[in-house]
N, C-alpha and C. Protein backbone atom coordinates (compact mmCIF):
# COMPACT_ATOMS: atom_id res chain seq x y z
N UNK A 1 -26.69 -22.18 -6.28
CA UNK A 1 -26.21 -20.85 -6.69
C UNK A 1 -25.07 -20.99 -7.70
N UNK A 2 -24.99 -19.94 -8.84
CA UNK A 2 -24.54 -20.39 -10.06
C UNK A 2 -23.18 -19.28 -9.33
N UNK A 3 -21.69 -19.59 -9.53
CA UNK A 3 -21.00 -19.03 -9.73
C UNK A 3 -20.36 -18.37 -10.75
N UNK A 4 -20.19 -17.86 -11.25
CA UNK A 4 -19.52 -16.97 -12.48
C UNK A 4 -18.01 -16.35 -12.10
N UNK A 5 -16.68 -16.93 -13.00
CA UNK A 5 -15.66 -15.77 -12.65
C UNK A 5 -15.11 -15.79 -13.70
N UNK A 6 -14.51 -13.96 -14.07
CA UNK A 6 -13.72 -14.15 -15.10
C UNK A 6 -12.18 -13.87 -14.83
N UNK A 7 -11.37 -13.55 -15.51
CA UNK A 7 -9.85 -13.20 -15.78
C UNK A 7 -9.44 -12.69 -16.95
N UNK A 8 -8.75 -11.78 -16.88
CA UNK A 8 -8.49 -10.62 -17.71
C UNK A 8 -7.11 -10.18 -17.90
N UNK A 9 -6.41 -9.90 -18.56
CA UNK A 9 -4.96 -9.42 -18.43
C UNK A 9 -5.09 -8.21 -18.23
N UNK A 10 -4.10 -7.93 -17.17
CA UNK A 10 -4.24 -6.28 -15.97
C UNK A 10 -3.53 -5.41 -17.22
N UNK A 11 -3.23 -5.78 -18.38
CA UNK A 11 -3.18 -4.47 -19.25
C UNK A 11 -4.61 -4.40 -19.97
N UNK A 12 -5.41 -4.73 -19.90
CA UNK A 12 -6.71 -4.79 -20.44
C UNK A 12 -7.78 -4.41 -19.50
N UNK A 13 -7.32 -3.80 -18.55
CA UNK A 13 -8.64 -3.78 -17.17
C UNK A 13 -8.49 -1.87 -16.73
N UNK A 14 -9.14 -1.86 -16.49
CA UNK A 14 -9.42 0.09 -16.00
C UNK A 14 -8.47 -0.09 -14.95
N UNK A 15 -7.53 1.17 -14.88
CA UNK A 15 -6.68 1.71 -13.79
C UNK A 15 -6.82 1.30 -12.70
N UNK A 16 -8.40 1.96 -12.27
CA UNK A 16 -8.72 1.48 -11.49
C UNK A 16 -9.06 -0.10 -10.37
N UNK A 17 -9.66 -0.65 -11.25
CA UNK A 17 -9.19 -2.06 -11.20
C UNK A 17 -7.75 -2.72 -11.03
N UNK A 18 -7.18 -2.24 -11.41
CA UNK A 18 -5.60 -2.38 -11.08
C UNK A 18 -5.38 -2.01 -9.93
N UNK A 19 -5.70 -1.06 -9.57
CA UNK A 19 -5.58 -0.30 -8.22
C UNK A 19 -6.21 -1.13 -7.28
N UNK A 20 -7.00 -1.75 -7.42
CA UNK A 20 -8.18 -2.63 -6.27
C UNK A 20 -7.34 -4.01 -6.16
N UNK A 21 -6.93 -4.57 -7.28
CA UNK A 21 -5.93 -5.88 -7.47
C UNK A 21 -4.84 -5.43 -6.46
N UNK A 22 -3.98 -4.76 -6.45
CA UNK A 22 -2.90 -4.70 -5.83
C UNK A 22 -3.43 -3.84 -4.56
N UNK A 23 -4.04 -3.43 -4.52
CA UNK A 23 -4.60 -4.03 -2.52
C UNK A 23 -5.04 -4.62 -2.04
N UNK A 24 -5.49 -5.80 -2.90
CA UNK A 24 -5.60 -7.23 -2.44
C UNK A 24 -4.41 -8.40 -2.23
N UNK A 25 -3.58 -7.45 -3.35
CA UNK A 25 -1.87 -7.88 -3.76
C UNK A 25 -1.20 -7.40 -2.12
N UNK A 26 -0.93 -6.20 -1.93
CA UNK A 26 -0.80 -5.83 -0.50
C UNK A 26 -0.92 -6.28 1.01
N UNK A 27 -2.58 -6.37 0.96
CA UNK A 27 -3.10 -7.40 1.93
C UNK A 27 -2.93 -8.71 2.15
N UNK A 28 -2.59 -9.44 1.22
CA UNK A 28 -2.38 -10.92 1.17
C UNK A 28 -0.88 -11.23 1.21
N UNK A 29 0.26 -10.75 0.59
CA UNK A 29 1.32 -11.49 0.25
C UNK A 29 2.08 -10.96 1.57
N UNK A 30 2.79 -11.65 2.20
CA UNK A 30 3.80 -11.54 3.19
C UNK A 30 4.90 -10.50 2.87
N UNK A 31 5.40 -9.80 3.65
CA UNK A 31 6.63 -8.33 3.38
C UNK A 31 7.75 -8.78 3.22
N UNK A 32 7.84 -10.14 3.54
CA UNK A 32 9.18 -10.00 2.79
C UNK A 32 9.40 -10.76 1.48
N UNK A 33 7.67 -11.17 1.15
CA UNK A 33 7.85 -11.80 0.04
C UNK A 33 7.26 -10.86 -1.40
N UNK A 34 6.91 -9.85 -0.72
CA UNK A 34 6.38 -9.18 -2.00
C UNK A 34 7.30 -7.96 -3.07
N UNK A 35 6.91 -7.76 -4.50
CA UNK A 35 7.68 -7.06 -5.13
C UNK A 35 7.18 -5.41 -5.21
N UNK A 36 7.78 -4.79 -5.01
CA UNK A 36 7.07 -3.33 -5.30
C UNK A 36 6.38 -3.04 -6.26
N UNK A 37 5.17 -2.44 -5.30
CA UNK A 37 3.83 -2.51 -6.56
C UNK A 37 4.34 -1.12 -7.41
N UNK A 38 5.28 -0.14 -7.46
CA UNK A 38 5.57 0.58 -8.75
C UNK A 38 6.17 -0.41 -9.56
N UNK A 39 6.90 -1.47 -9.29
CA UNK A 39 7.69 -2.13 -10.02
C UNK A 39 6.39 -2.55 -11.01
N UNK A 40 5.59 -3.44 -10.39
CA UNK A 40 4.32 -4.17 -11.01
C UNK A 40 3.42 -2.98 -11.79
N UNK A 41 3.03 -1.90 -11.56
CA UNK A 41 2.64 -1.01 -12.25
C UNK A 41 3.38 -0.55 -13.54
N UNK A 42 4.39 -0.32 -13.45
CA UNK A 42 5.10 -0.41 -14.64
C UNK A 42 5.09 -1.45 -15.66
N UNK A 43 5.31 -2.43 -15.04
CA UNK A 43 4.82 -4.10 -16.38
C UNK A 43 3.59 -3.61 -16.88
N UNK A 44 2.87 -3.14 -15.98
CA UNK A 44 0.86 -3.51 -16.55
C UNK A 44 1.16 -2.01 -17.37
N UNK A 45 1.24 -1.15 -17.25
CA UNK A 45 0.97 0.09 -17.68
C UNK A 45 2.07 0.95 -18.56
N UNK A 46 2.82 0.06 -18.42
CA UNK A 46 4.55 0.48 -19.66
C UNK A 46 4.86 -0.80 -20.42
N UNK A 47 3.82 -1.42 -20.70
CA UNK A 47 4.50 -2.90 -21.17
C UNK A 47 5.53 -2.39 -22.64
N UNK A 48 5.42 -1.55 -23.14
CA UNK A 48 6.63 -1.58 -24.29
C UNK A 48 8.05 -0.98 -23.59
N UNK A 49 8.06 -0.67 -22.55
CA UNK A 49 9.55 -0.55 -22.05
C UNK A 49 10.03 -2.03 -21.74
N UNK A 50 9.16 -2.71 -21.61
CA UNK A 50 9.72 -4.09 -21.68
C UNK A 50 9.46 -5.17 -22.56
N UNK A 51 9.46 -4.82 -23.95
CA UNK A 51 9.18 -5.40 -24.82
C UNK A 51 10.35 -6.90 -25.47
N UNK A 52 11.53 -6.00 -24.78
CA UNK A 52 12.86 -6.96 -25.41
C UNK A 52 13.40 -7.41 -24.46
N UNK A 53 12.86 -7.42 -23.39
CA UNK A 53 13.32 -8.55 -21.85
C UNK A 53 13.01 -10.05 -22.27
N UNK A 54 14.17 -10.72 -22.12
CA UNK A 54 14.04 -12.31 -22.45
C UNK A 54 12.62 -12.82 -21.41
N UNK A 55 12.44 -12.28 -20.08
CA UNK A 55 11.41 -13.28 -19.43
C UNK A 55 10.63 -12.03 -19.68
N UNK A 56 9.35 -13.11 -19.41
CA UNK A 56 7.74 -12.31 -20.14
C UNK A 56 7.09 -12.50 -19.22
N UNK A 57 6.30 -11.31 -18.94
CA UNK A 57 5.38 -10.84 -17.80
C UNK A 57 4.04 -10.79 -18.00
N UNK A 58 3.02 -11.49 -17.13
CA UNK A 58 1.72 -12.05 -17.27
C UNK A 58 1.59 -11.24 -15.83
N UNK A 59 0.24 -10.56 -16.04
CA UNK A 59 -0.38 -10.43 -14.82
C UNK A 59 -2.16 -10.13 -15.36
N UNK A 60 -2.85 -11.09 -13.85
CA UNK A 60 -3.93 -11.20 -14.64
C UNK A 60 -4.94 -10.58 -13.13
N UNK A 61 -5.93 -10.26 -13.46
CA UNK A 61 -7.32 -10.15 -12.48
C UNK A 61 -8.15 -10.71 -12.61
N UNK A 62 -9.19 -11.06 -11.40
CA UNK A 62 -10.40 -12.23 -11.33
C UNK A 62 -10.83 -11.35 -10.94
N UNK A 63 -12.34 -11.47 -11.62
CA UNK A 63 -13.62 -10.57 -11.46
C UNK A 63 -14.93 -11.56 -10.86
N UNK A 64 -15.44 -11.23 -10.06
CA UNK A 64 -16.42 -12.07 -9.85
C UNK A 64 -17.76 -12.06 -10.71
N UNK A 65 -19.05 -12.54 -10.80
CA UNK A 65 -20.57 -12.49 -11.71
C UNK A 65 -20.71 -10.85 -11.56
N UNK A 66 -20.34 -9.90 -10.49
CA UNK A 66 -20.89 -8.53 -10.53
C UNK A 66 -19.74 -7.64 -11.25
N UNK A 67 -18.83 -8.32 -11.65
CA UNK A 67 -17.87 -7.69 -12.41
C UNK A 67 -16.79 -6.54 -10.93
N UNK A 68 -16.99 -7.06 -9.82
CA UNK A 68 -15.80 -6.55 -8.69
C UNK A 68 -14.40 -7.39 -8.74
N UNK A 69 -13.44 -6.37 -8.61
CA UNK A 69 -11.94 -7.55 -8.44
C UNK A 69 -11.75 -8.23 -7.48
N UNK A 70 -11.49 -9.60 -7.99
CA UNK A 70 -11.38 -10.03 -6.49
C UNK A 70 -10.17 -10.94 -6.35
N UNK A 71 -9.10 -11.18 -7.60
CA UNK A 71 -7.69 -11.34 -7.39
C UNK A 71 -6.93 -10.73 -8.44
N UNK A 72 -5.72 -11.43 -7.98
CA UNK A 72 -4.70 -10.70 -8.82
C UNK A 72 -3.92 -12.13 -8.69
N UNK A 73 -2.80 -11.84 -9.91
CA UNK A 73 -1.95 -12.90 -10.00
C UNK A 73 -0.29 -12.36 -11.19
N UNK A 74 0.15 -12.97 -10.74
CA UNK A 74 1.70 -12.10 -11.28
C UNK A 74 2.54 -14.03 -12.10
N UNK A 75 2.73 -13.81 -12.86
CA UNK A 75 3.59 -15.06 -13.78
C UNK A 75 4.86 -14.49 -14.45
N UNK A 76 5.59 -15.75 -14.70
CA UNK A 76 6.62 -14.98 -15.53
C UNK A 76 7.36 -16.09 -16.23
N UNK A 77 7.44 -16.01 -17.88
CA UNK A 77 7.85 -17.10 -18.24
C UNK A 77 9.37 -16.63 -19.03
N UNK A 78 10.06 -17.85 -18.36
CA UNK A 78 11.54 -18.49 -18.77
C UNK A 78 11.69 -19.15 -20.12
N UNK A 79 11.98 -18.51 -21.14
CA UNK A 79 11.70 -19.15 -22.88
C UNK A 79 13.12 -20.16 -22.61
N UNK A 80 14.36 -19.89 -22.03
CA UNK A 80 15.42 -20.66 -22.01
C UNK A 80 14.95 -21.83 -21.76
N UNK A 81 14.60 -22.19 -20.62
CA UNK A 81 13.84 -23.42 -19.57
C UNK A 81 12.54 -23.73 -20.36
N UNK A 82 11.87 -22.79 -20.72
CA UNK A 82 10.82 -23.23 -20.67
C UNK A 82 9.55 -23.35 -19.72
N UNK A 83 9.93 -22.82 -18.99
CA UNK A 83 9.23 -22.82 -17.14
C UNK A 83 8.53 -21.29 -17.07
N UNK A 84 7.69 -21.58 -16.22
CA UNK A 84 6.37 -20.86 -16.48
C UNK A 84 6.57 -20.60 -14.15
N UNK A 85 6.96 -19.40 -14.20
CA UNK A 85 7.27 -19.06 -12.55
C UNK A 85 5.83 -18.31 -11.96
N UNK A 86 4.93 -19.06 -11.19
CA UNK A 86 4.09 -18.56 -10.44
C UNK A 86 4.60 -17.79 -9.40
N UNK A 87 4.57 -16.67 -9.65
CA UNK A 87 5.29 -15.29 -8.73
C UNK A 87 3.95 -15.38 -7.50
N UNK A 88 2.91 -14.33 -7.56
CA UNK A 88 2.12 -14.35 -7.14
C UNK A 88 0.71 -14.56 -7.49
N UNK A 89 -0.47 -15.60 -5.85
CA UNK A 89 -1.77 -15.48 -6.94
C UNK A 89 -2.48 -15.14 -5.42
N UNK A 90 -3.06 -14.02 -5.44
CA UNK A 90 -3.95 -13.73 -4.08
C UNK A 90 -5.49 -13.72 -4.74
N UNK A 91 -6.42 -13.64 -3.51
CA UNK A 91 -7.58 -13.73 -3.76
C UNK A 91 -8.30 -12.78 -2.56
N UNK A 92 -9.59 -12.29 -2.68
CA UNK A 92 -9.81 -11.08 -1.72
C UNK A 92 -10.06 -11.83 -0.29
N UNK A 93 -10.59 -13.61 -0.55
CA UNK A 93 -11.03 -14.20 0.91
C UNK A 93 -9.82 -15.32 0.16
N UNK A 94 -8.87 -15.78 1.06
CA UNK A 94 -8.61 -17.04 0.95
C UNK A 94 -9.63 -18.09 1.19
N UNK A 95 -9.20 -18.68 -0.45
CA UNK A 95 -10.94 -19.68 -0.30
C UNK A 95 -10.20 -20.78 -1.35
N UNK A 96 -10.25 -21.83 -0.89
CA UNK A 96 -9.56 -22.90 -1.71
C UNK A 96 -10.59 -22.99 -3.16
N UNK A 97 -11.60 -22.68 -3.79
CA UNK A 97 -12.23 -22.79 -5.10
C UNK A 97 -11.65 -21.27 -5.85
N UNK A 98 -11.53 -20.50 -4.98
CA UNK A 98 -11.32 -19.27 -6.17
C UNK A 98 -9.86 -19.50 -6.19
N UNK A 99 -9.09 -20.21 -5.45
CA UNK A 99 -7.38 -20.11 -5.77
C UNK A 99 -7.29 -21.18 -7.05
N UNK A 100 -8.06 -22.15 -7.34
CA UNK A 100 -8.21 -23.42 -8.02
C UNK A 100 -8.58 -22.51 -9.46
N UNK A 101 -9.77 -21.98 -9.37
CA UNK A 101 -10.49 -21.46 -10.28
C UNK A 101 -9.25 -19.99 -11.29
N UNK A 102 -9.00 -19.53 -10.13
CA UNK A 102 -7.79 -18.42 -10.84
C UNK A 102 -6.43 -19.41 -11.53
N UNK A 103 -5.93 -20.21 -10.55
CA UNK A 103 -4.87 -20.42 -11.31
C UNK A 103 -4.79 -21.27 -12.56
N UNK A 104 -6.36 -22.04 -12.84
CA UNK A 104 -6.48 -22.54 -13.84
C UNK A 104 -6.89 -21.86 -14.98
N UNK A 105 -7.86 -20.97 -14.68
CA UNK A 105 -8.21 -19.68 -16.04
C UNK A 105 -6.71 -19.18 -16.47
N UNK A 106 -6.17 -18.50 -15.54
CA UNK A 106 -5.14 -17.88 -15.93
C UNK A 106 -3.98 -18.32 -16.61
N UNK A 107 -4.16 -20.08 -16.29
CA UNK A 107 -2.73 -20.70 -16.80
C UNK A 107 -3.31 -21.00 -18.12
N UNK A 108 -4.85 -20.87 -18.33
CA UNK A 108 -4.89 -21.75 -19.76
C UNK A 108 -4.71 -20.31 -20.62
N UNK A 109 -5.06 -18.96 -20.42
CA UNK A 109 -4.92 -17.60 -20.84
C UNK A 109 -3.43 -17.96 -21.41
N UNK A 110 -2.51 -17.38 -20.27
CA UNK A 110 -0.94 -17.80 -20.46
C UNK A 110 -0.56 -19.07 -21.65
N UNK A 111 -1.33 -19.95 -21.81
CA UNK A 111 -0.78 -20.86 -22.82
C UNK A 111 -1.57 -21.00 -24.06
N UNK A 112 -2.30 -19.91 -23.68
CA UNK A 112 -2.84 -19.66 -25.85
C UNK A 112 -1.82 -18.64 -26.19
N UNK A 113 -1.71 -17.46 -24.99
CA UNK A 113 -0.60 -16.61 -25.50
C UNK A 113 0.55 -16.77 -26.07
N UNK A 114 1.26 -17.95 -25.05
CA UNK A 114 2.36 -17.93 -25.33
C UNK A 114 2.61 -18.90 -27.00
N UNK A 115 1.39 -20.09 -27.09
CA UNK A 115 1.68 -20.72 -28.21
C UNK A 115 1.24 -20.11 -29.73
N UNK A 116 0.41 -18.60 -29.59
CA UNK A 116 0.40 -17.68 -30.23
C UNK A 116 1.74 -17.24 -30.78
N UNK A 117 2.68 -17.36 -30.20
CA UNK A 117 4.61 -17.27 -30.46
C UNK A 117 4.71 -17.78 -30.74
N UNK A 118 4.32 -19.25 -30.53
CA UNK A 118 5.39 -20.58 -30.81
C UNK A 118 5.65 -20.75 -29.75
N UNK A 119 5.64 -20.57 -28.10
CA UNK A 119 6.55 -20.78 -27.18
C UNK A 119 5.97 -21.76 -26.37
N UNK A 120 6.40 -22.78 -25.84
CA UNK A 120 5.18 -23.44 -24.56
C UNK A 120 5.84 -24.02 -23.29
N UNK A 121 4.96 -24.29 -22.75
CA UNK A 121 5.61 -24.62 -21.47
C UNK A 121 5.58 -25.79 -21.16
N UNK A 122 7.21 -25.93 -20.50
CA UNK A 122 7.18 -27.77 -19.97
C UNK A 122 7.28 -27.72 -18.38
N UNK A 123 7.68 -26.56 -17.80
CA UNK A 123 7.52 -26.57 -16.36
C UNK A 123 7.04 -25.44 -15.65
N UNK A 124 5.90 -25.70 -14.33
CA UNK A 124 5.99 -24.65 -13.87
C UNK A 124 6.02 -24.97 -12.62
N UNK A 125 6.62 -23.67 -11.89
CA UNK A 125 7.66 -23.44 -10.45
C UNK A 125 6.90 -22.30 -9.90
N UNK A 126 7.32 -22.40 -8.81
CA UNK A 126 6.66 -21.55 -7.69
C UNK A 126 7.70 -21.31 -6.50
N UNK A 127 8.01 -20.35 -5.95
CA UNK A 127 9.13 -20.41 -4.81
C UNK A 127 8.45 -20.09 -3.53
N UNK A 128 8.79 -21.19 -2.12
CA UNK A 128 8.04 -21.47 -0.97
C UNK A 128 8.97 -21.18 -0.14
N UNK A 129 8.60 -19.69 0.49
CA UNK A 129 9.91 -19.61 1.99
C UNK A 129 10.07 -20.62 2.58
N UNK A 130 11.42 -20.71 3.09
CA UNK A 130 11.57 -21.30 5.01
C UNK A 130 11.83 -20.75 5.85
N UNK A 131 11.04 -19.20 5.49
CA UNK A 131 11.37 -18.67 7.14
C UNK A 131 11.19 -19.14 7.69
N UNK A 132 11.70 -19.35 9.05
CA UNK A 132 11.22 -20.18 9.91
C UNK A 132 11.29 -19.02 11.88
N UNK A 133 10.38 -19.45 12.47
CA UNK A 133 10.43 -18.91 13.72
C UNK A 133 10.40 -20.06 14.75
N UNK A 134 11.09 -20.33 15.86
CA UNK A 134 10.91 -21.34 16.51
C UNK A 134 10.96 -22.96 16.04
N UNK A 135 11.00 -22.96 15.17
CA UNK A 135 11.29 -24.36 13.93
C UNK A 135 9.93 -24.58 13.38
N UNK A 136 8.88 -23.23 13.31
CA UNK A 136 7.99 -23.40 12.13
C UNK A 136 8.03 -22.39 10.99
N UNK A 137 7.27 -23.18 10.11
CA UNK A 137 7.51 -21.93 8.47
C UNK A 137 6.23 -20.94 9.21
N UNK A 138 6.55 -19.58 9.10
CA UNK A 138 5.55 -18.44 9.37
C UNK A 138 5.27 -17.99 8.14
N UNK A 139 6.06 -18.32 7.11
CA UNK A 139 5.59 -17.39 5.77
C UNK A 139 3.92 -17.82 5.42
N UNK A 140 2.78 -17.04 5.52
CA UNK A 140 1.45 -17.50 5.13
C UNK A 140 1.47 -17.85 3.90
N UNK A 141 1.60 -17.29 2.81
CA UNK A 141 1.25 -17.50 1.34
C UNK A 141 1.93 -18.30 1.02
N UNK A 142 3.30 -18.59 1.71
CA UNK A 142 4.01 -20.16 1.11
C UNK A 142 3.27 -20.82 2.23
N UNK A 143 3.04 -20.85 2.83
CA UNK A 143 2.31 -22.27 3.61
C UNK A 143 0.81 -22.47 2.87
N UNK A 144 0.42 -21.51 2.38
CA UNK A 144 -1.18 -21.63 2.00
C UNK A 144 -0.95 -22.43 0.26
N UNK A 145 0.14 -22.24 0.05
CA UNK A 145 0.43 -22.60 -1.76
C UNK A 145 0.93 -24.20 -1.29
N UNK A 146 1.92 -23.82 -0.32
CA UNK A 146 2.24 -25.42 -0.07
C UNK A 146 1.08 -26.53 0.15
N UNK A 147 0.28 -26.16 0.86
CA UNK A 147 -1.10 -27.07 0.66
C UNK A 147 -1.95 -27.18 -0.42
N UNK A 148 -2.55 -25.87 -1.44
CA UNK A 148 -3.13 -26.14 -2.16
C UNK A 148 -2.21 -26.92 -3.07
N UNK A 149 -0.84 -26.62 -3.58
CA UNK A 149 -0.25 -27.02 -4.81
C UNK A 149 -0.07 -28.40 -4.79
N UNK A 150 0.02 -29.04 -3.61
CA UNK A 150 0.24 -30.32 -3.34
C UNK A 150 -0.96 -31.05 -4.23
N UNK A 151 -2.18 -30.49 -3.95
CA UNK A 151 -3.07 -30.94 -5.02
C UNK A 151 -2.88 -30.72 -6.27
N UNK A 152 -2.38 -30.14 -6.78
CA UNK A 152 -1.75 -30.08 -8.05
C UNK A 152 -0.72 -30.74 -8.65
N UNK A 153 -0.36 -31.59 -7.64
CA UNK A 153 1.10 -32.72 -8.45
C UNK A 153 2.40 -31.25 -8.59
N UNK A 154 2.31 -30.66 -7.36
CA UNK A 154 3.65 -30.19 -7.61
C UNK A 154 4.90 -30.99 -6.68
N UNK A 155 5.97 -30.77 -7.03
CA UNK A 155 7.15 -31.82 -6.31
C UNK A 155 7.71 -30.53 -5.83
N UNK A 156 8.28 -30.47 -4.54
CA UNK A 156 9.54 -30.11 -3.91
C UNK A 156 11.10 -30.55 -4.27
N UNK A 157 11.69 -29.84 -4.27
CA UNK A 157 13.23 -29.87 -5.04
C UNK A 157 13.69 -30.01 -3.26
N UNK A 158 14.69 -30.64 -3.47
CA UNK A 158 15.69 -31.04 -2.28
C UNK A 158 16.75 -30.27 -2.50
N UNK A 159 17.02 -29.57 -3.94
CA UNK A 159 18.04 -28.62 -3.97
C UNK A 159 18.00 -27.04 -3.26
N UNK A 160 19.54 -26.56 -2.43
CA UNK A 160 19.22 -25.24 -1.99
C UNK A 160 18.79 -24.55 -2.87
N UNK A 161 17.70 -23.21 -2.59
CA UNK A 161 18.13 -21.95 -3.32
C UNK A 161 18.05 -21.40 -2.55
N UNK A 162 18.97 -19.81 -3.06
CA UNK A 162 18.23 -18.54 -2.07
C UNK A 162 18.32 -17.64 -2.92
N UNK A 163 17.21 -17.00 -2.13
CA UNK A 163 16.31 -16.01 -3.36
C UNK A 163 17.10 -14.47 -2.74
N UNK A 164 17.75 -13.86 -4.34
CA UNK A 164 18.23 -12.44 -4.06
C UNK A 164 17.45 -11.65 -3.04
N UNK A 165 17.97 -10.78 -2.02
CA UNK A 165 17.05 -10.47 -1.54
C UNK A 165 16.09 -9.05 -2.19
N UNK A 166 14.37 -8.83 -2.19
CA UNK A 166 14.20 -7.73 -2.65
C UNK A 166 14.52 -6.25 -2.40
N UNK A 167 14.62 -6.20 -1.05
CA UNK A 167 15.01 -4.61 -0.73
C UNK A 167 17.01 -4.63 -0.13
N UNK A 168 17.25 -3.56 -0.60
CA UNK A 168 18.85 -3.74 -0.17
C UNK A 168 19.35 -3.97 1.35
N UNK A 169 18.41 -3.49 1.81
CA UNK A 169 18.78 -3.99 3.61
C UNK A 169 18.36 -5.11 3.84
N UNK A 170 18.29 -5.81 2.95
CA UNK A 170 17.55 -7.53 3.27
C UNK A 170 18.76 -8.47 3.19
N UNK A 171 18.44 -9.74 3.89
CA UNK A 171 19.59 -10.52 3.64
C UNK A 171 18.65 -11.08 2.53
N UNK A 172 19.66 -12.61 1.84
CA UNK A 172 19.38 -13.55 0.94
C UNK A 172 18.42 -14.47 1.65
N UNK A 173 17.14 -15.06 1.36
CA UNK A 173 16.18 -15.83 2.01
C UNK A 173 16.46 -17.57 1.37
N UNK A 174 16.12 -18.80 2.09
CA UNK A 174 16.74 -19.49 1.63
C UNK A 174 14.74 -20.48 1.43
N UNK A 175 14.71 -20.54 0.37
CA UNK A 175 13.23 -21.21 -0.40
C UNK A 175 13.57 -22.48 -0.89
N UNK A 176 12.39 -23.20 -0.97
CA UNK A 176 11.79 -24.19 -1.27
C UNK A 176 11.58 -23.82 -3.24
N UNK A 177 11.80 -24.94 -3.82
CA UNK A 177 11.53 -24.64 -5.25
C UNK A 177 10.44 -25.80 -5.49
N UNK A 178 8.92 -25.36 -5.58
CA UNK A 178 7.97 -26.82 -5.98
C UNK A 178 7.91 -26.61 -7.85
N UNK A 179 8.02 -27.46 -8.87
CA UNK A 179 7.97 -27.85 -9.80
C UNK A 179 6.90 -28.93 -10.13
N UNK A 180 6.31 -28.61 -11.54
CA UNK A 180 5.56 -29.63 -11.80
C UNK A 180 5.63 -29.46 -13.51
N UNK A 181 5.31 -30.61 -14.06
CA UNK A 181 5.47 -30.94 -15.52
C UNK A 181 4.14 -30.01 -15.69
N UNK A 182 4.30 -29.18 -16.97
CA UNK A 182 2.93 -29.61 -17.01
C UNK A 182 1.56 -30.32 -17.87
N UNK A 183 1.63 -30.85 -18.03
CA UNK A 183 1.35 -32.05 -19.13
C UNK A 183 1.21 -33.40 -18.19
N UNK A 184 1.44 -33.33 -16.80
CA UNK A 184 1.21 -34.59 -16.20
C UNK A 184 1.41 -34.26 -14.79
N UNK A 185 0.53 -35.29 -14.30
CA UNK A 185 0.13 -35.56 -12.67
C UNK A 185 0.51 -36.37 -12.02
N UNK A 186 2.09 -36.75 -12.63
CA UNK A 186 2.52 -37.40 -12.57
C UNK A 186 4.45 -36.53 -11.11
N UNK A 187 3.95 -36.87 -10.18
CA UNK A 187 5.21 -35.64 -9.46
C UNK A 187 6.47 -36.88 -8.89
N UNK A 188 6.84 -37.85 -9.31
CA UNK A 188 7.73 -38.67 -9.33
C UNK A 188 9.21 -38.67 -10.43
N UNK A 189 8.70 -37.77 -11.25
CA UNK A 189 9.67 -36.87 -12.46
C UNK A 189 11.10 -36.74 -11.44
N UNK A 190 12.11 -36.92 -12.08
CA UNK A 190 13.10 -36.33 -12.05
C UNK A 190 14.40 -35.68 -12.78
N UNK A 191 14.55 -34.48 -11.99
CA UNK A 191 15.33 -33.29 -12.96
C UNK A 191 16.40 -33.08 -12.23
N UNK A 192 17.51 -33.63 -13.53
CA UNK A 192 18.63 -33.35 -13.14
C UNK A 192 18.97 -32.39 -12.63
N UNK A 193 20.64 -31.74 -11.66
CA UNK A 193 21.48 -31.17 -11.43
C UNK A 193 21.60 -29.86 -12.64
N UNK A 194 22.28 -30.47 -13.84
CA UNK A 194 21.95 -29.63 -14.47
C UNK A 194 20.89 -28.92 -14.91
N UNK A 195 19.92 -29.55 -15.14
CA UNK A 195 18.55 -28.70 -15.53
C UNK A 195 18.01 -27.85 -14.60
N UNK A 196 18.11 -27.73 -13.20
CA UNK A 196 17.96 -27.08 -11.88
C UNK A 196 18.76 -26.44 -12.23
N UNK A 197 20.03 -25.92 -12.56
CA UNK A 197 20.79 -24.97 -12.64
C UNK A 197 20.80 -23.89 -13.58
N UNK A 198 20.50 -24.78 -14.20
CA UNK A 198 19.59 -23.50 -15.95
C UNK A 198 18.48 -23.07 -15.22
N UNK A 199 17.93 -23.96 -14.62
CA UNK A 199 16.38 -23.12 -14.27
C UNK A 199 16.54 -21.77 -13.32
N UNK A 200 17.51 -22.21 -12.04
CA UNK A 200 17.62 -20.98 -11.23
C UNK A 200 18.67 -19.97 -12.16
N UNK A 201 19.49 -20.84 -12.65
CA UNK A 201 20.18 -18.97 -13.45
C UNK A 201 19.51 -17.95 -14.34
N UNK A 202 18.45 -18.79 -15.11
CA UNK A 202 17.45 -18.04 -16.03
C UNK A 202 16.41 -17.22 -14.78
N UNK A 203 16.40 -18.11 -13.59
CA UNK A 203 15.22 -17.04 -12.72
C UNK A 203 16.17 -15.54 -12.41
């Protein structure tokens, strides 16, 4: 059986379709890790109110051979750094080929765009809760990224962060930062003190 999938930038896709992405966006990402989907509606559907924001907003949809949505995915690139931030990438079944299949369409999309500017990327990052309950991580979508990405030659940072929190009654959450070159499969790289510090102040 022949598979077919495509990807599309969610300013290029019917309303509707947007609408089906982000209740798959909904369903999948953990509550305290997700961003408000007016927030995300606004990027896809006002992109010239944010035309002169230093970081640049990618959001894309996977369509399957019958042309139904069946992910969504949220990016955001750092021109300072250079770093390319995998926000979010859901899929309608967690299925290790369509998470493979999306984040590779989408990243090669993202890097005609961006070298369409002139701009390219030397790193990309992803941020992995530690909530933790009982002394295990409960966050699903960082535990489900932490396994696939590992196949991807991403490295874990030993440095703290903690991530602002999103809603005002939230405390500060304290994450995991995985990094990977990208240009190599190579996850033995190491990045200075300083360069970690440009990276989280530009996030």
């Amino acid at each position: 059986m022949l598979l077919q999938f495509n990807v599309l930038p969610a300013t290029k896709c019917p309303k509707k379709d947007v609408i089906a992405a982000l209740e798959i966006y909904c369903k999948t990402v953990d509550s305290g890790s997700m961003t408000d989907t007016n927030q995300i509606k606004d990027y896809i559907w006002n992109p010239k109110k944010h035309i002169n924001e230093k970081r640049k907003m990618f959001f894309y949809l996977m369509y399957n051979q019958d042309h139904e949505v069946i992910g969504f995915s949220e990016y955001a690139y750092l021109p300072g750094t250079q770093v390319l931030v995998l926000d979010y990438l859901c899929t309608l079944q967690r299925n290790h080929m369509l998470f493979y299949n999306f984040y590779h369409m989408a990243l090669s999309e993202i890097t005609t765009e961006l070298k369409k500017k002139g701009l390219f990327i030397r790193y990309i990052i992803t941020e992995l809760s530690l909530n933790q309950k009982e002394g295990k991580l409960i966050d699903i979508d960082s535990n489900y990224f932490r396994h696939l990405l590992s196949n991807e030659s991403y490295k874990l940072l030993k440095y703290p962060y903690y991530q602002p929190p999103l809603l005002k009654h939230e405390d500060a959450e304290e994450f995991n930062i995985a990094i990977k070159l990208l240009y190599s499969d190579n996850n033995n790289f190491s990045l200075s003190k300083e360069q970690y510090i440009l990276i989280i102040e530009e996030l």
